[in-house]
Protein backbone atom coordinates (compact mmCIF):
# COMPACT_ATOMS: atom_id res chain seq x y z
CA UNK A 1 3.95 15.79 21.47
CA UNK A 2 1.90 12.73 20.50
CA UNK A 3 2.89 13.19 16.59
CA UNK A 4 5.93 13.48 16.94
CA UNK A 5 6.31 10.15 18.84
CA UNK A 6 4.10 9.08 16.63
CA UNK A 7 6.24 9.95 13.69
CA UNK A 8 9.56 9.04 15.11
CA UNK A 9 8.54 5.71 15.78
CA UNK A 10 6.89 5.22 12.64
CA UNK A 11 9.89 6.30 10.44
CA UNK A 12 12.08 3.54 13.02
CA UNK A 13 9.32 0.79 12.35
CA UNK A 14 10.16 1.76 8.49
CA UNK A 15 13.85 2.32 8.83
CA UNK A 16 13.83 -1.35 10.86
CA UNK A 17 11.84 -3.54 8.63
CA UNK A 18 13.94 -2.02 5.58
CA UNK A 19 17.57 -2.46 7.24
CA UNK A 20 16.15 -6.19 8.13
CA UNK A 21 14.82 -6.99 4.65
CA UNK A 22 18.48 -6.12 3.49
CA UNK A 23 19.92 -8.36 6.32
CA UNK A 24 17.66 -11.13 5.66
CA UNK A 25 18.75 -10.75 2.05
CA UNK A 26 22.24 -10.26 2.83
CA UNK A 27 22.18 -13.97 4.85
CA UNK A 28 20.03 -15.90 2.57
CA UNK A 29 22.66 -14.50 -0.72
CA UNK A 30 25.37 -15.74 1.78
CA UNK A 31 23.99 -19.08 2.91
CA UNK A 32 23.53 -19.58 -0.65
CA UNK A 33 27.07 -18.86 -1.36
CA UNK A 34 28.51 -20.72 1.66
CA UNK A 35 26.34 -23.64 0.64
CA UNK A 36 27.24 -24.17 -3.10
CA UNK A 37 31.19 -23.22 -1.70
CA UNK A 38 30.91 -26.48 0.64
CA UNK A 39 29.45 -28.63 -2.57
CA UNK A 40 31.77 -27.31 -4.20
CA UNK A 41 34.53 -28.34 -1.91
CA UNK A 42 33.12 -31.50 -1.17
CA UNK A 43 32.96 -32.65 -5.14
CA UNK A 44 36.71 -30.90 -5.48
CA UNK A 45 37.52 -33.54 -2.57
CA UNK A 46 35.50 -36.27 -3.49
CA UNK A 47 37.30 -36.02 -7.10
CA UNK A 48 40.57 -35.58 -5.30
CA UNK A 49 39.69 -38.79 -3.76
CA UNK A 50 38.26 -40.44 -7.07
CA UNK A 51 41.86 -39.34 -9.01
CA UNK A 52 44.02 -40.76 -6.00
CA UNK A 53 41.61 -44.30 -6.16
CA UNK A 54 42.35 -44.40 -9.98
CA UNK A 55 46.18 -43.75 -9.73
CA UNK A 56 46.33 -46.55 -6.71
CA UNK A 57 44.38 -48.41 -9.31
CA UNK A 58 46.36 -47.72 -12.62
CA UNK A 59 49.71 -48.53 -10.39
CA UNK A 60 48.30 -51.99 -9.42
CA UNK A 61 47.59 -52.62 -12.80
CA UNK A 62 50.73 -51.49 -13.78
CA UNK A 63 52.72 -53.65 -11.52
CA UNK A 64 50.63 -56.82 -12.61
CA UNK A 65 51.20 -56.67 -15.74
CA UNK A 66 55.29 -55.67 -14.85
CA UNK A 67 55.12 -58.99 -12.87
CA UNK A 68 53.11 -61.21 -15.41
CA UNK A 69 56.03 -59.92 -18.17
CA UNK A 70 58.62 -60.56 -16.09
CA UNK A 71 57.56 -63.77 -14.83
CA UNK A 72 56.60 -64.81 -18.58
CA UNK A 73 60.52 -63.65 -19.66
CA UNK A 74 61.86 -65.99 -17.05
CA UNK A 75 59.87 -68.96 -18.00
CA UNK A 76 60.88 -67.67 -21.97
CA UNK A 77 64.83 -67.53 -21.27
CA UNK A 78 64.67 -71.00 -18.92
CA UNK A 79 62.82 -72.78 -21.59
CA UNK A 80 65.08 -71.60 -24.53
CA UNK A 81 68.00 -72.30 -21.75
CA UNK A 82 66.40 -75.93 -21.38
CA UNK A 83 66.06 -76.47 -24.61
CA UNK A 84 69.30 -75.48 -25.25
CA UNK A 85 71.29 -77.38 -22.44
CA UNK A 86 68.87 -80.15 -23.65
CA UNK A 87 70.40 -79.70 -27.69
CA UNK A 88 73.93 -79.36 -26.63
CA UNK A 89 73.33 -82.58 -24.10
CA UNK A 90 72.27 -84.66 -27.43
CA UNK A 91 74.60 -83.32 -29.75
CA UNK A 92 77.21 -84.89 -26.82
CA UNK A 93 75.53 -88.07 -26.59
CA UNK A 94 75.62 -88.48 -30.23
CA UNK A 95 78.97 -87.57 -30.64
CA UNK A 96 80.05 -90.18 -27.81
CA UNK A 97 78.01 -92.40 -29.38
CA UNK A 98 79.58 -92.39 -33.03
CA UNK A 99 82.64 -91.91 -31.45
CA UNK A 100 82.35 -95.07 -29.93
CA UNK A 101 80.68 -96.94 -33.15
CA UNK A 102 84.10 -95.60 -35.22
CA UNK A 103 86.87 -96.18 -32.23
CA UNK A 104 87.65 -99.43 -30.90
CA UNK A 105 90.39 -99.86 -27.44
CA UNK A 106 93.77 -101.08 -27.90
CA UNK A 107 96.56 -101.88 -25.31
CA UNK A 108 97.21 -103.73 -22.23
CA UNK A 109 97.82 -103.57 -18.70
CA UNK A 110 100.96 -103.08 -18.59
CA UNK A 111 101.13 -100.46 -21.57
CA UNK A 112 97.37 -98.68 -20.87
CA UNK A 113 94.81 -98.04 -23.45
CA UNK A 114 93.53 -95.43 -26.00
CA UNK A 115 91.06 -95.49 -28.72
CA UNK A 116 92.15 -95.62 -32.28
CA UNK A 117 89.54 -95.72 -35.42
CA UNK A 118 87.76 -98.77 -35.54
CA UNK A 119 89.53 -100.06 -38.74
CA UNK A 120 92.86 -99.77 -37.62
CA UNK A 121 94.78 -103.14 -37.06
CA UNK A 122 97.76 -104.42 -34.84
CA UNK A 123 101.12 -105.08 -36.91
CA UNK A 124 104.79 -105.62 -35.91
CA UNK A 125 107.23 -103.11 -36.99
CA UNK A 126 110.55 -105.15 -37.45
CA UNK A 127 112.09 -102.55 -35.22
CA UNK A 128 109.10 -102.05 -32.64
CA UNK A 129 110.53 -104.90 -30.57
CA UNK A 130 107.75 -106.04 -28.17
CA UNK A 131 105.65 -102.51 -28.74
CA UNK A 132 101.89 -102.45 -29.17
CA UNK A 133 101.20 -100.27 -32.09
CA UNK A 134 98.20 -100.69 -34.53
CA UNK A 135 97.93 -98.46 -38.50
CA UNK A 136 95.81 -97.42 -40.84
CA UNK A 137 97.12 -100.21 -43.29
CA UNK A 138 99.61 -97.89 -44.98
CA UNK A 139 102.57 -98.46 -42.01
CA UNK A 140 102.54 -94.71 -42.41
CA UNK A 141 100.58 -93.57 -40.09
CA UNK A 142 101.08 -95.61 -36.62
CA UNK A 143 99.93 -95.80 -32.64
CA UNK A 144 102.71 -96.69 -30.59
CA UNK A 145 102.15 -98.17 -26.83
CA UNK A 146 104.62 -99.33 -24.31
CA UNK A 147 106.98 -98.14 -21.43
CA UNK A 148 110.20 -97.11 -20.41
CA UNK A 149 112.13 -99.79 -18.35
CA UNK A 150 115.05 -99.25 -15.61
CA UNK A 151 117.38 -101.26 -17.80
CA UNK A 152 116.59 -99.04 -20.84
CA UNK A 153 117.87 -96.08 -19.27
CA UNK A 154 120.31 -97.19 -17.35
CA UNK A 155 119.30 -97.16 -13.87
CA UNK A 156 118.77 -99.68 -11.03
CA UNK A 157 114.76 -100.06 -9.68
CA UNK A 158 115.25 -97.66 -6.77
CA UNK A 159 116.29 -94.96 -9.26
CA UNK A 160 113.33 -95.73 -11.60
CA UNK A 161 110.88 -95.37 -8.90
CA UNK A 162 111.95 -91.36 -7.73
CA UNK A 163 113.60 -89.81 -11.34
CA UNK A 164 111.57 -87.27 -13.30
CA UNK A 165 110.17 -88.20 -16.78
CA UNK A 166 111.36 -85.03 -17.86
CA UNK A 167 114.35 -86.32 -17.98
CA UNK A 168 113.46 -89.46 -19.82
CA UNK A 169 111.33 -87.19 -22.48
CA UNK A 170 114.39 -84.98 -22.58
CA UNK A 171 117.11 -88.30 -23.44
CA UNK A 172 114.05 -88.78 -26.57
CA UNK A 173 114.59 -84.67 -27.27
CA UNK A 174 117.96 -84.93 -27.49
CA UNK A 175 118.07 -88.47 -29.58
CA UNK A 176 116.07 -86.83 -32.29
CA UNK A 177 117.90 -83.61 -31.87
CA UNK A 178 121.08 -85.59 -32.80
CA UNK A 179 119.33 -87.45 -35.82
CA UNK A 180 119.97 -86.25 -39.24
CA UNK A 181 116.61 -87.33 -39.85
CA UNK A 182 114.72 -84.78 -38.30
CA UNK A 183 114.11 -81.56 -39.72
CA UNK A 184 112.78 -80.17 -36.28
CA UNK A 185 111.97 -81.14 -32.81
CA UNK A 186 110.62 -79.60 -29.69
CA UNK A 187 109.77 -80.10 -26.59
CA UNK A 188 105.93 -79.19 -24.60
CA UNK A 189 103.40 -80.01 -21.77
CA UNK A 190 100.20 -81.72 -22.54
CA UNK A 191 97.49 -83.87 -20.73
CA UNK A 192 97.06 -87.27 -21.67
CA UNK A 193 94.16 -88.80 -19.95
CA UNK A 194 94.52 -88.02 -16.39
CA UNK A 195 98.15 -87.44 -16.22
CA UNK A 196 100.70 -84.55 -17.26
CA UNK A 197 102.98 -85.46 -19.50
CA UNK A 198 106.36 -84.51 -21.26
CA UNK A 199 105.61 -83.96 -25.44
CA UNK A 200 108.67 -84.27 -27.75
CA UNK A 201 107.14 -83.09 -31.19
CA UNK A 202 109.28 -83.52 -34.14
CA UNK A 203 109.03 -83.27 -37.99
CA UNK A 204 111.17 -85.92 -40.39
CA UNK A 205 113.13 -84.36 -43.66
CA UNK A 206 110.46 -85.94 -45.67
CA UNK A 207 107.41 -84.30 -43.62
CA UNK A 208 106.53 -87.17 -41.36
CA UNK A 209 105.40 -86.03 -37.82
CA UNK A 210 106.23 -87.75 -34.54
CA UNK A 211 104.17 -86.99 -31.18
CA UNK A 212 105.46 -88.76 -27.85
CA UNK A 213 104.42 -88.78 -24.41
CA UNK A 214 106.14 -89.37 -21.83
CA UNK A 215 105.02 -89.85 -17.96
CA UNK A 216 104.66 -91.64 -15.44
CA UNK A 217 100.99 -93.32 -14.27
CA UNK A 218 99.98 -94.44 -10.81
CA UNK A 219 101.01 -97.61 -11.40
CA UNK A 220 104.83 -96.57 -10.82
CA UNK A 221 105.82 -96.98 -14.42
CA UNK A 222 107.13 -94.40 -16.95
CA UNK A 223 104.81 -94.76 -20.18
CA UNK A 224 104.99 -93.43 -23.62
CA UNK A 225 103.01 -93.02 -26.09
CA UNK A 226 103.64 -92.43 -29.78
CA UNK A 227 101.59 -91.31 -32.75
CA UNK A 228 103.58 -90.79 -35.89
CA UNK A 229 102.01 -90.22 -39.54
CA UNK A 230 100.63 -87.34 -41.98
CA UNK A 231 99.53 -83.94 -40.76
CA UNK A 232 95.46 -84.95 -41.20
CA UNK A 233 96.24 -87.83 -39.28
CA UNK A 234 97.92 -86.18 -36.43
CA UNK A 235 95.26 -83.96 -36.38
CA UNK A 236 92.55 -86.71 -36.02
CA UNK A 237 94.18 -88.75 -33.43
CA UNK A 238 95.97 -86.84 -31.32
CA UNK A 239 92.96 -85.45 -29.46
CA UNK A 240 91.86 -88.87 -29.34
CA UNK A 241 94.71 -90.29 -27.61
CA UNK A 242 95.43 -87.64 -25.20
CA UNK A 243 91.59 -88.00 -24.27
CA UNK A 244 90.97 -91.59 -23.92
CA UNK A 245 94.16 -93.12 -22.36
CA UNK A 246 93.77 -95.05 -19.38
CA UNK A 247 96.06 -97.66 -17.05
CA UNK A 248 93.13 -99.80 -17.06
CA UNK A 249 90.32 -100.92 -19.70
């Protein structure tokens, strides 16, 4: 009886010790595993957390250097744009400026002004009657100043003061229309200096060219004004006139 208990508990004793040596070995494999699975996971987040830093980073960067471009273009385009307003600002100044040096002011009060080139002169047409008109020197090409009055066309003072220059421009239409002297004439709307006027353009048989306004200015009276002469010289002053005419000096 004693053997056998003896025996029995020997082979448990063996049977224990071997069952725990493969249960101590089983823990220690799987701490070891667990343990290099948590490193594991840790460095897989800590890089996670590395890659997201360097994108924040890399996007920062970006955007500077978006910014610092884009801010550098603008100050690009509104130099080149200063520079530019500043270019076309002088090329105006200068052009006032010789314009000024090669035009001198003709006219009166009565008639208005304009600017005609500097060395054109006053003369007296023998049929101008008590017109202002200034030439090149060749009584070809002529400025022509002066005004309609009531007893001209006609009419007593209270008409002058309410009828139309149109029809005033269209009595000068219809004169030239009726002249065997012109070749062609027609009528059109134009500017000169701050006023709309009534244009009668006409060409002569021998290829003279007539331009007259007609219009009434804030001082009450119906003006004209007349530039007649060669095609380059209608193409030279008539700009001129139609900008620079003015009731006063």
């Amino acid at each position: 009886m004693t053997e056998s208990v003896n025996s029995d508990s020997i082979f448990f004793v063996c049977t224990f010790n071997k069952v725990f040596k493969h249960v101590n070995l089983s823990f220690i494999i799987f701490y070891i595993c667990y343990n290099k699975l948590v490193e594991k996971r840790k460095e897989k987040n800590i890089m996670k957390k590395f890659i997201g830093l360097l994108m924040v980073l890399l996007s920062t960067t970006t955007l500077v250097a978006c910014q610092s471009n884009t801010t550098q273009n603008k100050e690009t385009t509104t130099k080149t744009e200063s520079t530019s307003t500043s270019n076309t600002s002088n090329k105006q100044q200068s052009e006032t400026n010789k314009e000024t040096e090669d035009t001198q002011i003709i006219g009166s009060d009565e008639y208005g002004y304009v600017k005609v080139p500097k060395n054109w002169f006053r003369f007296k047409d023998v049929k101008g009657g008590n017109d202002i008109q200034y030439s090149d020197g060749s009584t070809y090409n002529i400025v022509t100043l002066n005004i309609f009055r009531p007893s001209q066309l006609g009419i007593s003072e209270t008409e002058y003061a309410s009828i139309d220059p149109i029809y005033v421009a269209n009595s000068v239409l219809s004169g030239q229309k009726n002249t065997s002297a012109f070749q062609k004439v027609w009528g059109a709307k134009s500017k000169i200096g701050e006023y709309d006027a009534y244009v009668v353009n006409s060409i002569t048989t021998s290829g003279k060219y007539f331009v007259t306004w007609v219009f009434r200015a804030n001082d009450g009276k119906i003006h004209y004004a007349s530039l007649e002469g060669n095609e380059a010289t209608i193409e030279e002053l008539l700009p001129m006139i139609e900008k620079s005419w003015t009731l006063k000096k």
